[in-house]
C-alpha atoms as a PDB file:
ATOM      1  CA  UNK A   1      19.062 -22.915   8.661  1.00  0.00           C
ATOM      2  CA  UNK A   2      21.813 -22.701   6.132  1.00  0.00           C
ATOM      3  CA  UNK A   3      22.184 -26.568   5.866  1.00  0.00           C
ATOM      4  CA  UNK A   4      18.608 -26.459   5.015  1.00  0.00           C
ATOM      5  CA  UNK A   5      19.076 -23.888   2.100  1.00  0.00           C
ATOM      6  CA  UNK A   6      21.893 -26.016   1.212  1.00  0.00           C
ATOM      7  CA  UNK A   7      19.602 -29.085   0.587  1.00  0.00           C
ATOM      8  CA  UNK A   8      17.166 -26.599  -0.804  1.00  0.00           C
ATOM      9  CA  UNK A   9      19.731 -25.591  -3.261  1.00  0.00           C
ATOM     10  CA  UNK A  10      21.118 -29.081  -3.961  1.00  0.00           C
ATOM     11  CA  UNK A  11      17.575 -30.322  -4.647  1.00  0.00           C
ATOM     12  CA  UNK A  12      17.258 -27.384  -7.132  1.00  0.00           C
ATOM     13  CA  UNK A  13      19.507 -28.410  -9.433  1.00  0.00           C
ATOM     14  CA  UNK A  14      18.945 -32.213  -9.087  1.00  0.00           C
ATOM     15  CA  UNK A  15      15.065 -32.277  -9.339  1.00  0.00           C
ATOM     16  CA  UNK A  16      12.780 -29.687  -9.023  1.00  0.00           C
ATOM     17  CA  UNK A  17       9.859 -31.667  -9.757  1.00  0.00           C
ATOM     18  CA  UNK A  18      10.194 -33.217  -6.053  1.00  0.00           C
ATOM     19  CA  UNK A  19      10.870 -29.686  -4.076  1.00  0.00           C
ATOM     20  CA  UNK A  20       7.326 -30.022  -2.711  1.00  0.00           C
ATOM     21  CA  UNK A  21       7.548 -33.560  -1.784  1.00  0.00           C
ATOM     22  CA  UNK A  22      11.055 -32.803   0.050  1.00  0.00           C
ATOM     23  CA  UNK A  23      10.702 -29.586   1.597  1.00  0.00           C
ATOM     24  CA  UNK A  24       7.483 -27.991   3.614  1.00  0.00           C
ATOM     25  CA  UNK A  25       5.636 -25.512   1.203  1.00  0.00           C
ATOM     26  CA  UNK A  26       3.120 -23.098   1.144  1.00  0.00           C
ATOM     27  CA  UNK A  27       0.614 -20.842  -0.382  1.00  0.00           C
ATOM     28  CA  UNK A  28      -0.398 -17.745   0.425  1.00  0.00           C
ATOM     29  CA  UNK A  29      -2.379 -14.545  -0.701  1.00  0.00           C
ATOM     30  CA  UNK A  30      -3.254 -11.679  -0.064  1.00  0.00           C
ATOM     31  CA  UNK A  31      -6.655  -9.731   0.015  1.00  0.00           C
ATOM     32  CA  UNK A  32      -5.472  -6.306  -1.827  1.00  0.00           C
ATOM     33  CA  UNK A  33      -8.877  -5.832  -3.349  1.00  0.00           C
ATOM     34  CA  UNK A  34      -9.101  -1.998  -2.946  1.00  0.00           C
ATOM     35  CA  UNK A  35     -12.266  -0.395  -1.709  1.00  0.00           C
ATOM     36  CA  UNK A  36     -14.868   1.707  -4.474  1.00  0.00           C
ATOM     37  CA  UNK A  37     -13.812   5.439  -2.960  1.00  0.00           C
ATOM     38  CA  UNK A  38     -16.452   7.848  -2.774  1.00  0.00           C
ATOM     39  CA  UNK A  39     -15.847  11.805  -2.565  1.00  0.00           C
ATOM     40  CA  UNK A  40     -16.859  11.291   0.863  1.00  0.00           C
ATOM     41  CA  UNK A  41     -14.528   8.434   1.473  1.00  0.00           C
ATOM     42  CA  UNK A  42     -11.580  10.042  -0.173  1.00  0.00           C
ATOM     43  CA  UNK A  43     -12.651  13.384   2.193  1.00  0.00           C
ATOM     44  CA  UNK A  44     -12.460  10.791   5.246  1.00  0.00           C
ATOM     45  CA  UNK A  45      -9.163   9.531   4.432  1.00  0.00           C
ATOM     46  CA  UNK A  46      -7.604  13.016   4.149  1.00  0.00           C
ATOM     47  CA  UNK A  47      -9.196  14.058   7.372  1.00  0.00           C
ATOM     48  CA  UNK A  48      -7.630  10.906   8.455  1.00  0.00           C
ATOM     49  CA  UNK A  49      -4.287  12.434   8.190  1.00  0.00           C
ATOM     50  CA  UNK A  50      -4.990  15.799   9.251  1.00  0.00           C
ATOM     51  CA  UNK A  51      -3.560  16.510   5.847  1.00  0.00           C
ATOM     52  CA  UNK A  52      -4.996  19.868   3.433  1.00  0.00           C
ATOM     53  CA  UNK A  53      -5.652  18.565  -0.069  1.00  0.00           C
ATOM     54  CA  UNK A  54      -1.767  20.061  -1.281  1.00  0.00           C
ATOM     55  CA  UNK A  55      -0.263  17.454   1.333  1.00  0.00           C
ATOM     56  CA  UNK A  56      -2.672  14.792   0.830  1.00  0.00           C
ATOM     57  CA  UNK A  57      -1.906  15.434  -2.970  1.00  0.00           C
ATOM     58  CA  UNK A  58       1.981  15.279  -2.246  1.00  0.00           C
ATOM     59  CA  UNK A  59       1.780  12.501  -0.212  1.00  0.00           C
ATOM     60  CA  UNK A  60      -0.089  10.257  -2.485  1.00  0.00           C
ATOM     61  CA  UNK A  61       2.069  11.760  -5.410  1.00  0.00           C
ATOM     62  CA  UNK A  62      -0.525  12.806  -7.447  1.00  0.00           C
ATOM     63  CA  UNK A  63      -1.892  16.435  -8.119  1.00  0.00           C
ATOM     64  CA  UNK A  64      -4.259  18.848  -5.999  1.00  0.00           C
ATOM     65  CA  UNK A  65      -6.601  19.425  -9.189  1.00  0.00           C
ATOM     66  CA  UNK A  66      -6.566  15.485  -9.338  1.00  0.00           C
ATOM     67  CA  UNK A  67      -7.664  15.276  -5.452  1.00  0.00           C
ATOM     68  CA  UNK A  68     -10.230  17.671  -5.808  1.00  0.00           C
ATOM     69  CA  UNK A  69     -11.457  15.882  -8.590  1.00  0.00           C
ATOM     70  CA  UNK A  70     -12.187  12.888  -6.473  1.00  0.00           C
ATOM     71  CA  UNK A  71     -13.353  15.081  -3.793  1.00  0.00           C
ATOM     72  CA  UNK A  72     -15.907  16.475  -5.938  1.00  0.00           C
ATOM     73  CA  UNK A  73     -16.941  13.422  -7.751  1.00  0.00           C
ATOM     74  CA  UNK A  74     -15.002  14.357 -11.119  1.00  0.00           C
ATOM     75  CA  UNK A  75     -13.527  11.318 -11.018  1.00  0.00           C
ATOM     76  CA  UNK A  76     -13.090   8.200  -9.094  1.00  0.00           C
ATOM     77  CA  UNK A  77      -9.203   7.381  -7.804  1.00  0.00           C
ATOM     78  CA  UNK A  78      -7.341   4.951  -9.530  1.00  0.00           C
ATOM     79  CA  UNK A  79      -6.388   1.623  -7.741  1.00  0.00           C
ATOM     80  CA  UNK A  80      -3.213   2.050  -6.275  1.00  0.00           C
ATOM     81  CA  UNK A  81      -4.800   5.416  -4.649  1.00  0.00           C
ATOM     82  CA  UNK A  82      -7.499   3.421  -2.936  1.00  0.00           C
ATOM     83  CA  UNK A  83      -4.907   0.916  -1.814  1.00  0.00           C
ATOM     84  CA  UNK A  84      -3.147   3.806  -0.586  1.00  0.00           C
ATOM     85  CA  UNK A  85      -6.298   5.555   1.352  1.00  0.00           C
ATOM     86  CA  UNK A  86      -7.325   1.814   2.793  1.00  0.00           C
ATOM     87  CA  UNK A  87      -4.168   1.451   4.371  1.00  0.00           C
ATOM     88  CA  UNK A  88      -4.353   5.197   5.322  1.00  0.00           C
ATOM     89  CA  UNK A  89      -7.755   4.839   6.931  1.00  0.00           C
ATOM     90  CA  UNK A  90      -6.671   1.008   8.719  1.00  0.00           C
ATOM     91  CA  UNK A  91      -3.954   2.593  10.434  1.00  0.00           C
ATOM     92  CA  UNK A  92      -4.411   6.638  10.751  1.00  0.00           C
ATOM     93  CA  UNK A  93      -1.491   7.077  13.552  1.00  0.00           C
ATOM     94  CA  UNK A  94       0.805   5.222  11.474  1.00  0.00           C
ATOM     95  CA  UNK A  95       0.668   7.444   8.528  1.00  0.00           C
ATOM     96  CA  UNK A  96       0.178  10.460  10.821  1.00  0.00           C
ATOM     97  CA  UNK A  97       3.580   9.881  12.024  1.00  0.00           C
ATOM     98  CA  UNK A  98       4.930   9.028   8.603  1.00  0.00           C
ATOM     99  CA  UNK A  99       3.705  12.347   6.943  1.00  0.00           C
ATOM    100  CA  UNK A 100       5.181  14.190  10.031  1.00  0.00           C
ATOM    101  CA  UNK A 101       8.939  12.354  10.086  1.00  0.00           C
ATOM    102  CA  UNK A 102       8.565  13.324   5.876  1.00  0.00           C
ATOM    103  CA  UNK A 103       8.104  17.252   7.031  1.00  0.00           C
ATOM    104  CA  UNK A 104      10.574  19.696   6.211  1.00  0.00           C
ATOM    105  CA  UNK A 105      10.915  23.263   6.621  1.00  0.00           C
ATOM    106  CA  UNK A 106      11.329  25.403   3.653  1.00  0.00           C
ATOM    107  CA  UNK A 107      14.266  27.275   3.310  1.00  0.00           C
END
């Protein structure tokens, strides 16, 4: 492996034209298109997590007057909130654990 990102390197500075020629490359994506969230889909996500709108608000790092807004229909969440709440609503136990190992108790 580290002779190979030796040539890699070496072929860098020589040519870089011919790095695809040389080496074995690829292309990838990814499908991050968010879902449209609905009150009741944001409502579903939440309930996902077992989480009252102050968590679910604190979690997502946004405020509870700005969750409530989506819940009532106020207005829609922004992008990287329905990335959030897809990923959320793929995997519920995941981010049930996660909320619970980010617990602590007040003092």
């Amino acid at each position: 492996m580290v002779g190979g990102l030796q040539a890699f390197a070496e072929a860098l500075k020589e040519d870089r034209e011919s790095i695809p020629k040389k080496f074995n490359s690829r292309n990838m994506s990814l499908n991050l298109e968010a879902q449209a969230y609905s009150p009741q889909r944001v409502r579903e996500a939440r309930a996902a997590l077992g989480a009252s709108q102050a968590v679910f608000a604190l979690f997502l790092g946004v405020s509870v007057k700005t969750v409530q807004a989506w819940e009532q229909g106020e207005n829609p969440p922004q992008h990287i909130a329905c990335r959030m709440m897809d990923e959320i609503l793929h995997d519920p136990a995941y981010w049930q654990q996660r909320l619970q190992e980010l617990a602590v108790e007040k003092v």
